[in-house]
PDB file of N, CA and C in Angstrom:
ATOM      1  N   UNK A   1     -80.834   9.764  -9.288  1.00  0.00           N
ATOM      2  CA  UNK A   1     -79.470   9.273  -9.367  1.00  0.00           C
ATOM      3  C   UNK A   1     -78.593  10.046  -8.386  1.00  0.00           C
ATOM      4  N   UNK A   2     -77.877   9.204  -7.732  1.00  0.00           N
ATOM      5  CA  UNK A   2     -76.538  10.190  -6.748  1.00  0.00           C
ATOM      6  C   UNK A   2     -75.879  10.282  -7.350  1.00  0.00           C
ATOM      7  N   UNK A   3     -74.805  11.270  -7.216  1.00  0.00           N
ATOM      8  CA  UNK A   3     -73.652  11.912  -7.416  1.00  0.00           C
ATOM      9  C   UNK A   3     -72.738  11.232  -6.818  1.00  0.00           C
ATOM     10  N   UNK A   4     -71.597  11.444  -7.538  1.00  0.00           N
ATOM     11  CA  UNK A   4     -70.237  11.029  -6.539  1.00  0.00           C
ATOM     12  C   UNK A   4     -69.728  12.185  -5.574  1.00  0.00           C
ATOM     13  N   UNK A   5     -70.090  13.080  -6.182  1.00  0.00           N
ATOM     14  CA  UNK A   5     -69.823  14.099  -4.637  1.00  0.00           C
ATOM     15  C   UNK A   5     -70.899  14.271  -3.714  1.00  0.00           C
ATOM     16  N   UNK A   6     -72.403  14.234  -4.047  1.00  0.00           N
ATOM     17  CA  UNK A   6     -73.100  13.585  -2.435  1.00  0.00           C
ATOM     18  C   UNK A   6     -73.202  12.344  -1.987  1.00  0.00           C
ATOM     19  N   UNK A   7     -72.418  11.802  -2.490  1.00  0.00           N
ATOM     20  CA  UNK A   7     -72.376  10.148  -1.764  1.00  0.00           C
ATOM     21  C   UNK A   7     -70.513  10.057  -1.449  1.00  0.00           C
ATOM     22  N   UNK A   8     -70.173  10.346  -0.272  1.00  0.00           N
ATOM     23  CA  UNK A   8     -68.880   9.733   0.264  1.00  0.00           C
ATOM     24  C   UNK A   8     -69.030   8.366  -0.189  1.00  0.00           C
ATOM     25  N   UNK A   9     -69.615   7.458   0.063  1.00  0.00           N
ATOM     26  CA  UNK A   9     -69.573   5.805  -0.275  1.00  0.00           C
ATOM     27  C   UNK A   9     -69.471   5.510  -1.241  1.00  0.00           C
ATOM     28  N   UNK A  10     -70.426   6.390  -2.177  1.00  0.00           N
ATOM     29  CA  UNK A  10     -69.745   5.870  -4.066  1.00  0.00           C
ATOM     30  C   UNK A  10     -68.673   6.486  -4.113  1.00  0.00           C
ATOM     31  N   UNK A  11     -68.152   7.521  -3.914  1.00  0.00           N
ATOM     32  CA  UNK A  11     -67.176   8.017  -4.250  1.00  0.00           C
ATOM     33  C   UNK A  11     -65.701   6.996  -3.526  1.00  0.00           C
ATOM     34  N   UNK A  12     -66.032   6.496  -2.800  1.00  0.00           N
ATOM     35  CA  UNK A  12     -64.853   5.480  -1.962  1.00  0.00           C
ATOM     36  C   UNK A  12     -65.203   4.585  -2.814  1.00  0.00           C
ATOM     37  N   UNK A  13     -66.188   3.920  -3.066  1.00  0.00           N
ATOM     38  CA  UNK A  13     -66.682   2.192  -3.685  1.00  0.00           C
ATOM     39  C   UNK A  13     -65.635   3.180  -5.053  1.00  0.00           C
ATOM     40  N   UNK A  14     -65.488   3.897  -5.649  1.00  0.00           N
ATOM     41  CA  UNK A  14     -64.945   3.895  -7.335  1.00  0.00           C
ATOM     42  C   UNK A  14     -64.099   4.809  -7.213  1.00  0.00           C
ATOM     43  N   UNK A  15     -63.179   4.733  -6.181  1.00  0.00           N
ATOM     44  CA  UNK A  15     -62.097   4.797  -6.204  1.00  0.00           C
ATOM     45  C   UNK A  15     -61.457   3.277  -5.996  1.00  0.00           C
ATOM     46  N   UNK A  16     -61.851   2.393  -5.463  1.00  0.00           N
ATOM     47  CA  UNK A  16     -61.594   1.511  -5.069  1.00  0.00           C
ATOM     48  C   UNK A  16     -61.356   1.162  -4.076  1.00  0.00           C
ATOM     49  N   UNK A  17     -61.896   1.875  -2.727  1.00  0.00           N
ATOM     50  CA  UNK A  17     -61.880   1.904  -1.162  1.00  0.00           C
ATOM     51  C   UNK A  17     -62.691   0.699  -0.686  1.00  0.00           C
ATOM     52  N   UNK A  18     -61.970   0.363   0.406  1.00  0.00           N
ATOM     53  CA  UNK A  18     -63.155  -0.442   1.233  1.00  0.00           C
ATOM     54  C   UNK A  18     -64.302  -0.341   1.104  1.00  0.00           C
ATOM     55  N   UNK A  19     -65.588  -1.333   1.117  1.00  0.00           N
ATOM     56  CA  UNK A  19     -66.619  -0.883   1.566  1.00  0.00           C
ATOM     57  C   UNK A  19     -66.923  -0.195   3.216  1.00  0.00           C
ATOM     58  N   UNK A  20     -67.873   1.014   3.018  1.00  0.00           N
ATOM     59  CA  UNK A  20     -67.751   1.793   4.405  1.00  0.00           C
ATOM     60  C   UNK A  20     -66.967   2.742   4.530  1.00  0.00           C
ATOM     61  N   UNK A  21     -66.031   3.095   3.534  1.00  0.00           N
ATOM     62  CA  UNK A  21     -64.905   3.988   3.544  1.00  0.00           C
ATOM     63  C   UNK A  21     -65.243   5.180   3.338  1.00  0.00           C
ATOM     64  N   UNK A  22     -65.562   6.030   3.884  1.00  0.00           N
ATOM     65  CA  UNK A  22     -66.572   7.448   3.292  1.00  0.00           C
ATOM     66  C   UNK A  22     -67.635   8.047   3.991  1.00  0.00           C
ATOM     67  N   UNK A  23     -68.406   6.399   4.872  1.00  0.00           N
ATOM     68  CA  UNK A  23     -69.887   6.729   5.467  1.00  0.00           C
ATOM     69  C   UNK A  23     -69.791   8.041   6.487  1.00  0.00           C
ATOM     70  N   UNK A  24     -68.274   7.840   7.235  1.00  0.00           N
ATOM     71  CA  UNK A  24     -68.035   8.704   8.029  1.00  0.00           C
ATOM     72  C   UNK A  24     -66.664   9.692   8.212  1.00  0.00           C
ATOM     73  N   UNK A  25     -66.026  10.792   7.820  1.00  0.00           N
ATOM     74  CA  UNK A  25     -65.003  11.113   7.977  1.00  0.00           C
ATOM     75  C   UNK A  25     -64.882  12.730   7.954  1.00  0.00           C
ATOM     76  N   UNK A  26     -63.443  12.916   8.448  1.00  0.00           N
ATOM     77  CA  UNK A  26     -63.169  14.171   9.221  1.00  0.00           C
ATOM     78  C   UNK A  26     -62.125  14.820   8.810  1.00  0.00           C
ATOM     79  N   UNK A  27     -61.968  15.840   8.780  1.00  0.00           N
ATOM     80  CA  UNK A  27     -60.929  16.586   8.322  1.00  0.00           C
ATOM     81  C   UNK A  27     -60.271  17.183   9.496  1.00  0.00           C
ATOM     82  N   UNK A  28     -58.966  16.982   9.717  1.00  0.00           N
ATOM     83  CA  UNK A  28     -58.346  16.882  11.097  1.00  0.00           C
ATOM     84  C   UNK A  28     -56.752  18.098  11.088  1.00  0.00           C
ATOM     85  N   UNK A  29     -57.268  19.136  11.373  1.00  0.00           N
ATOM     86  CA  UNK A  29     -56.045  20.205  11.879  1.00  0.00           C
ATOM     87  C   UNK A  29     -54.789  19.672  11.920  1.00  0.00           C
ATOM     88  N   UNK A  30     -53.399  20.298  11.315  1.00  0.00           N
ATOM     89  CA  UNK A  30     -52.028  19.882  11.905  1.00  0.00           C
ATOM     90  C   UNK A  30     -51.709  19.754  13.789  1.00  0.00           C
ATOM     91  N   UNK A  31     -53.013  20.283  14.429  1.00  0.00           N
ATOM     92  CA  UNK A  31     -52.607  20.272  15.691  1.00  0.00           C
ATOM     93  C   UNK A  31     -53.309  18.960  16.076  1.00  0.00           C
ATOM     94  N   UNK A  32     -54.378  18.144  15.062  1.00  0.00           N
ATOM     95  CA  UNK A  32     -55.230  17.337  15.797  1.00  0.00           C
ATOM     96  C   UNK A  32     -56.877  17.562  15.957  1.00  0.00           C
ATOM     97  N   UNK A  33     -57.055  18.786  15.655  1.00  0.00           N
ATOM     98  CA  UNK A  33     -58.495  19.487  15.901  1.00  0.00           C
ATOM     99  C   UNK A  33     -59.408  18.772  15.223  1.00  0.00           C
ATOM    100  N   UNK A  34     -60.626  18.600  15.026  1.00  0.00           N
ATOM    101  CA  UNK A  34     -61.487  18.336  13.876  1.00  0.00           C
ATOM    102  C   UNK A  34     -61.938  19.699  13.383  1.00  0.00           C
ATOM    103  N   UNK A  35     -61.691  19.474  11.471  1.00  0.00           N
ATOM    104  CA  UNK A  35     -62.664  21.140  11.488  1.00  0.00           C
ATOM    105  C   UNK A  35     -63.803  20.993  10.826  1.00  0.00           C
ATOM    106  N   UNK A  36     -64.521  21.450  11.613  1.00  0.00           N
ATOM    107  CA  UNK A  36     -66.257  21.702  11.283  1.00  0.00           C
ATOM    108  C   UNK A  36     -66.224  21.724   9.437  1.00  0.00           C
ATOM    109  N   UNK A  37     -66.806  21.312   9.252  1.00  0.00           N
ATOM    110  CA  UNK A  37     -67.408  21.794   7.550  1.00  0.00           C
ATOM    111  C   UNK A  37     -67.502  22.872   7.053  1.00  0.00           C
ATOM    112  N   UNK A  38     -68.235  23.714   8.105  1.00  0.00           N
ATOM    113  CA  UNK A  38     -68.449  24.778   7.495  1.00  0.00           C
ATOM    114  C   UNK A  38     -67.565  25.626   7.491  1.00  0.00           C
ATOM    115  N   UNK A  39     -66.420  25.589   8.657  1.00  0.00           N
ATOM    116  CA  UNK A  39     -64.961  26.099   8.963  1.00  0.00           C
ATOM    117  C   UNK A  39     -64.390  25.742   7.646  1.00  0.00           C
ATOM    118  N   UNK A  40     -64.347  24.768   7.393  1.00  0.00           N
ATOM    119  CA  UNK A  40     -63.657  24.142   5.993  1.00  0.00           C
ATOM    120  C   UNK A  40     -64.025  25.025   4.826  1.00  0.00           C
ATOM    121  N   UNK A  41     -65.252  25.200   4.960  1.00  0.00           N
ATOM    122  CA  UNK A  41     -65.930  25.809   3.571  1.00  0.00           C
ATOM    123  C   UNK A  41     -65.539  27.074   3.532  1.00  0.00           C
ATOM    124  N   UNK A  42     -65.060  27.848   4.818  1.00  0.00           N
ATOM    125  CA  UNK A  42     -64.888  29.490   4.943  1.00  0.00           C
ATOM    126  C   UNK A  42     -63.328  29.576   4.814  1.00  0.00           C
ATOM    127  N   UNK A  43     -62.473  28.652   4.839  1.00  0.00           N
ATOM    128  CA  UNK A  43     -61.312  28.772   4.854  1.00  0.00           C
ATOM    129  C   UNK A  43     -61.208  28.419   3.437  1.00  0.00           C
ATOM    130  N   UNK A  44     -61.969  27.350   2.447  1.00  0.00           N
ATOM    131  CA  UNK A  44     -61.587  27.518   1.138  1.00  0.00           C
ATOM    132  C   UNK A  44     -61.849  28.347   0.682  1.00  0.00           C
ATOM    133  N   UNK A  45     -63.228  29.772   0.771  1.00  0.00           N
ATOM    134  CA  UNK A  45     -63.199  30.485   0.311  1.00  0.00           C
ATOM    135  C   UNK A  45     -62.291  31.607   0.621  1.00  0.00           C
ATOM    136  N   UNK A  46     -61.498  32.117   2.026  1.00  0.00           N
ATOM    137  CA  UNK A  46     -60.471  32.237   1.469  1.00  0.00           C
ATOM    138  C   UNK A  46     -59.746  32.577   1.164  1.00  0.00           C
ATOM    139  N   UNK A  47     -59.478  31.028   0.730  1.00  0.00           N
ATOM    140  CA  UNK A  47     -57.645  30.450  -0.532  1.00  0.00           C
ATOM    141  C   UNK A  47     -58.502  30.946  -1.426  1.00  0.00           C
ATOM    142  N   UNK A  48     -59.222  30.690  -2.321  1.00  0.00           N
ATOM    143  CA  UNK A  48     -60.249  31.315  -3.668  1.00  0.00           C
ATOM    144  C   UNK A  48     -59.844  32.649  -3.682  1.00  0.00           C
ATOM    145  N   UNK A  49     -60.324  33.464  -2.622  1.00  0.00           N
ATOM    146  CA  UNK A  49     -60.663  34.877  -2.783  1.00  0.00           C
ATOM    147  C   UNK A  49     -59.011  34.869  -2.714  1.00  0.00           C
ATOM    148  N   UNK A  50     -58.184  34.622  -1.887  1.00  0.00           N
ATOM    149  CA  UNK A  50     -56.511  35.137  -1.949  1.00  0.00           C
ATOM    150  C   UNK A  50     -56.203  34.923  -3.019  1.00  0.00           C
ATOM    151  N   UNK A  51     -56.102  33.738  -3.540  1.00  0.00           N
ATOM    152  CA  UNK A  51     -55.454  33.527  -5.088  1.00  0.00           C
ATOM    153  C   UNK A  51     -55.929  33.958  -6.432  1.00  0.00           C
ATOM    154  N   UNK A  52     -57.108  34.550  -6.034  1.00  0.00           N
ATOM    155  CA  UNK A  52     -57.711  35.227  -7.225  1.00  0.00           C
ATOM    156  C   UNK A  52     -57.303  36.831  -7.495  1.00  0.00           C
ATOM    157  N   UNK A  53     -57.406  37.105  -6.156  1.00  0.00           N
ATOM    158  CA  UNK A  53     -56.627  38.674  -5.863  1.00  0.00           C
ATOM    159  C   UNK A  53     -55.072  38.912  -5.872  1.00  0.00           C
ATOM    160  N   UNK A  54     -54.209  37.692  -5.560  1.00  0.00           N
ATOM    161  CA  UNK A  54     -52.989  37.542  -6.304  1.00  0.00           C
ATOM    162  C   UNK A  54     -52.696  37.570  -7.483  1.00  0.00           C
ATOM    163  N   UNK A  55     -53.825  36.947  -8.461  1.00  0.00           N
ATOM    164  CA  UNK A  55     -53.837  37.082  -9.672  1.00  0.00           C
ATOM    165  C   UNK A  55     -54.348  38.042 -10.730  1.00  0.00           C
ATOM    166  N   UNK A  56     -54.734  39.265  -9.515  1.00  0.00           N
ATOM    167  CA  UNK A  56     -54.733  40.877 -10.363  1.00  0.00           C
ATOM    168  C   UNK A  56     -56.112  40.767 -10.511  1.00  0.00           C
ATOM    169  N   UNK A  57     -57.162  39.795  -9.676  1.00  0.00           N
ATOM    170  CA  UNK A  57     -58.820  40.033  -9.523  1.00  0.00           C
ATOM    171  C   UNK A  57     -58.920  41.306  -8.775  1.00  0.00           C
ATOM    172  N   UNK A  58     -59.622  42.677  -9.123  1.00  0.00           N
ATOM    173  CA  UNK A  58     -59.377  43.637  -7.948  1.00  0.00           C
ATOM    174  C   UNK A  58     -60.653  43.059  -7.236  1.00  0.00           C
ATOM    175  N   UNK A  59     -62.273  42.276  -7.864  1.00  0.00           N
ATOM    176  CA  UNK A  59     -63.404  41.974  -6.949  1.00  0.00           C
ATOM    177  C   UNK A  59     -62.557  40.853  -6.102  1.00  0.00           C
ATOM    178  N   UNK A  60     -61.831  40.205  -6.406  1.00  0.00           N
ATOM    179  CA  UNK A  60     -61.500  39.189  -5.467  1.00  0.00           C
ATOM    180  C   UNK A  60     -60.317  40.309  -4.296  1.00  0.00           C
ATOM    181  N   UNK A  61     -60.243  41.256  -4.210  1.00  0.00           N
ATOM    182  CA  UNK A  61     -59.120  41.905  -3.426  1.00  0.00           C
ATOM    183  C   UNK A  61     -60.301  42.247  -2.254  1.00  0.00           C
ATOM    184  N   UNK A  62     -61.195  43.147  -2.623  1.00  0.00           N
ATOM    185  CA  UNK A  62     -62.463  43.684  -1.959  1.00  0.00           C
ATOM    186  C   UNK A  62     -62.938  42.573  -0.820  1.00  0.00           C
ATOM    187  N   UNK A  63     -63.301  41.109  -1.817  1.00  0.00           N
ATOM    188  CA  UNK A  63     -64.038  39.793  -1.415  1.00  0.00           C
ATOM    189  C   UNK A  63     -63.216  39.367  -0.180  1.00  0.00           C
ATOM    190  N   UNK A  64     -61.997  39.066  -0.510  1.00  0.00           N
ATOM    191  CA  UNK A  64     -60.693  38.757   0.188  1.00  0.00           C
ATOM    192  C   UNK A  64     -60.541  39.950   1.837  1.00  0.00           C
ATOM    193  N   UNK A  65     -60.862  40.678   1.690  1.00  0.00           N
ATOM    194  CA  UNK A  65     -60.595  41.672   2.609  1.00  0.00           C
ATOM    195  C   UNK A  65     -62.169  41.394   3.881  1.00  0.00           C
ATOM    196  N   UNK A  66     -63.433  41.413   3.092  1.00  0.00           N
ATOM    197  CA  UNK A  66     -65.071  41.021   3.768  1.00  0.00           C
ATOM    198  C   UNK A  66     -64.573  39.745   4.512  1.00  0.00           C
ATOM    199  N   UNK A  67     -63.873  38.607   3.302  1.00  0.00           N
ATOM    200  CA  UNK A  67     -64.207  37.121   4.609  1.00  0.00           C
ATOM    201  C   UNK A  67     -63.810  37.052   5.156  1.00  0.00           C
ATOM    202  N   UNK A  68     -61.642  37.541   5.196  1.00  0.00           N
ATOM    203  CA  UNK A  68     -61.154  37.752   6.427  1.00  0.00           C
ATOM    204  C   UNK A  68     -62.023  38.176   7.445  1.00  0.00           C
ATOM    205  N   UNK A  69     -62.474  39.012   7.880  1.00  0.00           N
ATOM    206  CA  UNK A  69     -62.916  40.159   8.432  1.00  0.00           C
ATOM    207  C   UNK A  69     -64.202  39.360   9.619  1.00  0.00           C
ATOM    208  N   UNK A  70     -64.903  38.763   8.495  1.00  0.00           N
ATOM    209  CA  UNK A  70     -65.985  37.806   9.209  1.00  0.00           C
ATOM    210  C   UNK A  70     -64.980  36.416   9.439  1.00  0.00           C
ATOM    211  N   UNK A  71     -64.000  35.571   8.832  1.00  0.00           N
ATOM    212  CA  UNK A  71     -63.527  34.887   9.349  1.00  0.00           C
ATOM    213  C   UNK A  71     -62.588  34.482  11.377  1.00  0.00           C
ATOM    214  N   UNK A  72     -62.204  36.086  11.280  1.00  0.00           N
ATOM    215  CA  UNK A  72     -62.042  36.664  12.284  1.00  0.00           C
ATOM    216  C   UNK A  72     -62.566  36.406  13.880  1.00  0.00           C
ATOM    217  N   UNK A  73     -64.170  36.472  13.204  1.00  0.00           N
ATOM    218  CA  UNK A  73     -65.425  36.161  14.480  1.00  0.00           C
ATOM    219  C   UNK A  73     -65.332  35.008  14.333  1.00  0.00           C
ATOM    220  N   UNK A  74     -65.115  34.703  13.743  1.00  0.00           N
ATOM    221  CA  UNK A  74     -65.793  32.302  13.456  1.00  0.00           C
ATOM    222  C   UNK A  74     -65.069  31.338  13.138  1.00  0.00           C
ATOM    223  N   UNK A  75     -63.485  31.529  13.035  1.00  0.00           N
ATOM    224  CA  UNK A  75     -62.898  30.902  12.915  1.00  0.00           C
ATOM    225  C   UNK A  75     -61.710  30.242  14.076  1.00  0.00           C
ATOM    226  N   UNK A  76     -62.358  29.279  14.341  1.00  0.00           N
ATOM    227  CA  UNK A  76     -61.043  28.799  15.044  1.00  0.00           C
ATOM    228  C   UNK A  76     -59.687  29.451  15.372  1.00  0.00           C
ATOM    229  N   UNK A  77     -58.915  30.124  16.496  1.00  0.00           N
ATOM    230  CA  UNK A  77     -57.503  31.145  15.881  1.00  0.00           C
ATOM    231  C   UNK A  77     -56.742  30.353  15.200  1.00  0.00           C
ATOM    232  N   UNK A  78     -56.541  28.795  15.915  1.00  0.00           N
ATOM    233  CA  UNK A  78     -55.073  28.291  15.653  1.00  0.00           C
ATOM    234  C   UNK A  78     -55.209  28.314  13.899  1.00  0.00           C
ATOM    235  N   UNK A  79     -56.580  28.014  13.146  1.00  0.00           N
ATOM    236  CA  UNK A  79     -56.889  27.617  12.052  1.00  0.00           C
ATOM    237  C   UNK A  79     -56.655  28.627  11.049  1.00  0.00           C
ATOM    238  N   UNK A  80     -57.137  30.167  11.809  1.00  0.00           N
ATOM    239  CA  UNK A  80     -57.103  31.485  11.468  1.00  0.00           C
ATOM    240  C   UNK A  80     -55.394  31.959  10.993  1.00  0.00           C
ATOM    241  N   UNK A  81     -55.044  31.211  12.380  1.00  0.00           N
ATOM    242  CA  UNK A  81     -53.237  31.826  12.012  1.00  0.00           C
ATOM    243  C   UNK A  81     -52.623  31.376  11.047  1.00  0.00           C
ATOM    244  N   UNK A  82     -52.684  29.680  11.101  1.00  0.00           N
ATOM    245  CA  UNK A  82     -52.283  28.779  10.399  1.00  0.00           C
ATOM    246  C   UNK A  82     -52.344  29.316   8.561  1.00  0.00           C
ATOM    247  N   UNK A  83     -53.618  29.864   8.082  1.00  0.00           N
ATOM    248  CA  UNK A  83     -53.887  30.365   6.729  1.00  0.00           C
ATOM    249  C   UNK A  83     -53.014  31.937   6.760  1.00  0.00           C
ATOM    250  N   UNK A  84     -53.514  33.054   7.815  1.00  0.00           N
ATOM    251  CA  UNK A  84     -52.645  33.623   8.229  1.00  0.00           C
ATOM    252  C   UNK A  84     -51.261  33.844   7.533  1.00  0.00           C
ATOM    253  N   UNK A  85     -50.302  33.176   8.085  1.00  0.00           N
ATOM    254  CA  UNK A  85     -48.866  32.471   8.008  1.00  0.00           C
ATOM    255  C   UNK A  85     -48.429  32.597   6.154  1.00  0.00           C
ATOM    256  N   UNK A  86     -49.434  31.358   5.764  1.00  0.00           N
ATOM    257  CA  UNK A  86     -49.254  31.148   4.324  1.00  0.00           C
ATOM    258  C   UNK A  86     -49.885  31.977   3.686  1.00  0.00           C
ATOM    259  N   UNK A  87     -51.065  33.094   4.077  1.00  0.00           N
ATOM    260  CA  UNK A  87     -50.875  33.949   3.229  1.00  0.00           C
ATOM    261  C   UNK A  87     -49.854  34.743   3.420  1.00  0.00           C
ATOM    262  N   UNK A  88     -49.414  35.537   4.392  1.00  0.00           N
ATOM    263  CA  UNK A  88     -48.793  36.498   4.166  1.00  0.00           C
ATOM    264  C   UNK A  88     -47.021  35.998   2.669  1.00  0.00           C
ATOM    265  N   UNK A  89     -47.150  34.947   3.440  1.00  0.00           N
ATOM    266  CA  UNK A  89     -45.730  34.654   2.341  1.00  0.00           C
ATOM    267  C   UNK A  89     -46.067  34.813   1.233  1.00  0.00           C
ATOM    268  N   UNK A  90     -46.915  34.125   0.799  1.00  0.00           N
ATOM    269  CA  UNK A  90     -47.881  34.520  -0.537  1.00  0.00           C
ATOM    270  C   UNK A  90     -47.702  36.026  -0.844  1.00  0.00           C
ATOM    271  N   UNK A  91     -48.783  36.728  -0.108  1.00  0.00           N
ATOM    272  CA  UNK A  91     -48.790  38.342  -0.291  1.00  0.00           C
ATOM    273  C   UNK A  91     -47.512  38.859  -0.429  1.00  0.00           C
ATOM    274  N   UNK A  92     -46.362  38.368   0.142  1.00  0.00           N
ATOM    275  CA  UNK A  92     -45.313  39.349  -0.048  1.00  0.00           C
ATOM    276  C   UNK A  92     -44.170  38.979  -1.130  1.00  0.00           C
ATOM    277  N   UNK A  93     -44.826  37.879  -1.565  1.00  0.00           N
ATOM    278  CA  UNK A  93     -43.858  38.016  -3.099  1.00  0.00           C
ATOM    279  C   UNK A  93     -44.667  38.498  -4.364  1.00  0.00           C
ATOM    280  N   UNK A  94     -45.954  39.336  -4.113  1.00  0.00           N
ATOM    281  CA  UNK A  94     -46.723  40.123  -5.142  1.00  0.00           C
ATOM    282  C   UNK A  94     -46.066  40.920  -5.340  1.00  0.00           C
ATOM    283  N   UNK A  95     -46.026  41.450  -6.786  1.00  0.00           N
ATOM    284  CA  UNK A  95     -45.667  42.368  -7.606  1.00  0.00           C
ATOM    285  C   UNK A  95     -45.974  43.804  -7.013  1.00  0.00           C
ATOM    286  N   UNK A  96     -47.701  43.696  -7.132  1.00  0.00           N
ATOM    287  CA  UNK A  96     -48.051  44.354  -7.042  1.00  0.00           C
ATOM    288  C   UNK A  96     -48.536  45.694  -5.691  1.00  0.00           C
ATOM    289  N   UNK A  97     -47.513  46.452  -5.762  1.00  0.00           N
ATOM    290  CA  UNK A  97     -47.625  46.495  -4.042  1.00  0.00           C
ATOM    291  C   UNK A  97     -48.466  47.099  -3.305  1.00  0.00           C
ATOM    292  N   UNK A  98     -49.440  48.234  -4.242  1.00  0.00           N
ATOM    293  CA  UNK A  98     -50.525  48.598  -3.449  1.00  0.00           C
ATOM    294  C   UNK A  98     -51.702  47.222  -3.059  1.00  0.00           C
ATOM    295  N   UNK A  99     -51.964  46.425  -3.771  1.00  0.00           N
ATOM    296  CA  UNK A  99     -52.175  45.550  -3.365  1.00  0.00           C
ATOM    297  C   UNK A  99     -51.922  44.909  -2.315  1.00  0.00           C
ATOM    298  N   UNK A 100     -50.411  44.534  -2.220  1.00  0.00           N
ATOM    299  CA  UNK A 100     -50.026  43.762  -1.325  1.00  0.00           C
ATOM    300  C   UNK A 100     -50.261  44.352  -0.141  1.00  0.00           C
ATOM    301  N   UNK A 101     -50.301  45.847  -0.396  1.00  0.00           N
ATOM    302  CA  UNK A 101     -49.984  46.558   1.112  1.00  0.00           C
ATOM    303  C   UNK A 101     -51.577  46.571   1.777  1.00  0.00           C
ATOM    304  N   UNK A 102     -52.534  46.279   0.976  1.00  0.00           N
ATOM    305  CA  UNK A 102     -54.164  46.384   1.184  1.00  0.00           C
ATOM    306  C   UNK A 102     -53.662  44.964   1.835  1.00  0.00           C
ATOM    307  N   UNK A 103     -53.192  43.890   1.731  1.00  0.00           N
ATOM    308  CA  UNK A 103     -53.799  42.373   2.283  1.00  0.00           C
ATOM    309  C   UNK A 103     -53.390  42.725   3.491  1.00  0.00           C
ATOM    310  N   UNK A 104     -51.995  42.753   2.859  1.00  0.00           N
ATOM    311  CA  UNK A 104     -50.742  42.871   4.325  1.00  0.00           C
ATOM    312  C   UNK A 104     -51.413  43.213   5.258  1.00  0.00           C
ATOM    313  N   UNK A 105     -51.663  44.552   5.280  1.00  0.00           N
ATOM    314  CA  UNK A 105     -52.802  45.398   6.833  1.00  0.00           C
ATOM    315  C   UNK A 105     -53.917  44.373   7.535  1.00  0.00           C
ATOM    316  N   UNK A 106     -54.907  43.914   6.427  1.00  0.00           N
ATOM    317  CA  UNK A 106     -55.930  43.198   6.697  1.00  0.00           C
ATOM    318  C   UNK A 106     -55.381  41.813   7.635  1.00  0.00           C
ATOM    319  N   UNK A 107     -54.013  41.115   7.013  1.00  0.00           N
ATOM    320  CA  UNK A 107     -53.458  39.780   7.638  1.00  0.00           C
ATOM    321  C   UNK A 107     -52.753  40.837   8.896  1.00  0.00           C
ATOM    322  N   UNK A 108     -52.732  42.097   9.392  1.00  0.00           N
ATOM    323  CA  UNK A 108     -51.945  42.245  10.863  1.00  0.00           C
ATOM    324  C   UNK A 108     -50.744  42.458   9.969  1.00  0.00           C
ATOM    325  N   UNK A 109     -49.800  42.551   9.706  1.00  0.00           N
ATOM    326  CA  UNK A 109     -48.868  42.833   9.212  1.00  0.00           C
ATOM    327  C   UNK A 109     -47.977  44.098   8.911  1.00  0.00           C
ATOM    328  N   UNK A 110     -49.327  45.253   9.084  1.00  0.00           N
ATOM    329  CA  UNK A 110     -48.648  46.274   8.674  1.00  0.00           C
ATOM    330  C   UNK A 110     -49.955  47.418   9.176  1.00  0.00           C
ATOM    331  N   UNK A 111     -49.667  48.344   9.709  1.00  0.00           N
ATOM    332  CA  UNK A 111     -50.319  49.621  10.261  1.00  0.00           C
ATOM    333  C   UNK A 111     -51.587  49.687   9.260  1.00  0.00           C
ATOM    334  N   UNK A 112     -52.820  50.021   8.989  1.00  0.00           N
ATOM    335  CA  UNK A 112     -53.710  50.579   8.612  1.00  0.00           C
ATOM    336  C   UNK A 112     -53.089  51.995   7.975  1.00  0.00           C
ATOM    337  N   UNK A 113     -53.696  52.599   7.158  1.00  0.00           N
ATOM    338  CA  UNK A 113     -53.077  53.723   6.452  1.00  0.00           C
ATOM    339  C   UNK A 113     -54.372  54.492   6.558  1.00  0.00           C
ATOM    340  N   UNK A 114     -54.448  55.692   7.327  1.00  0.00           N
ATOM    341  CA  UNK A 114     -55.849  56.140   7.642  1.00  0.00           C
ATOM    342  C   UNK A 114     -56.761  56.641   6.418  1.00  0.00           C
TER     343      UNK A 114
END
């Protein structure tokens, strides 16, 4: 049996999409870009790892700090900045400020503390 999440086509046929609506499609940058899948998949993890470490996860603070880090090497910049941007606004209405001050550094924002 398929799934509705490995079948784009059932998942269009029951929503009520065209037939064909699904066979092929792209997820397309505010600038226009196409982003790779797997770009997709590293940028949701992350929003995951940020919003979990906003929410006083300290493993998600650690996690959050590794994917940046490798996101860095493999991510698209404009795509990089773009998350970038919305985290930092994020990060800086945390409470919590040793925290915040751990992202902050990691997003460029603020000196490294040796």
């Amino acid at each position: 049996m398929t799934s509705l999440a490995s079948s784009p086509a059932l998942a269009a046929s029951a929503a009520g999409l065209p037939a064909g609506y699904g066979d092929e499609y792209r997820v397309v940058s505010q600038r226009g870009s196409v982003i790779a899948p797997a770009t997709l998949e590293r940028l949701e993890l992350l929003d995951d790892a940020l919003f979990a470490a906003l929410a006083g996860d300290g493993h998600a603070v650690e996690a959050f700090l590794s994917l940046w880090g490798q996101a860095a090497d493999d991510t698209p910049a404009e795509l990089l900045e773009d998350s970038r941007r919305h985290y930092v606004r994020r990060v800086r209405d945390l409470h919590d400020r040793e925290v915040a001050e751990r992202l902050l550094a990691a997003l460029g924002e603020l000196s490294s503390a040796a």
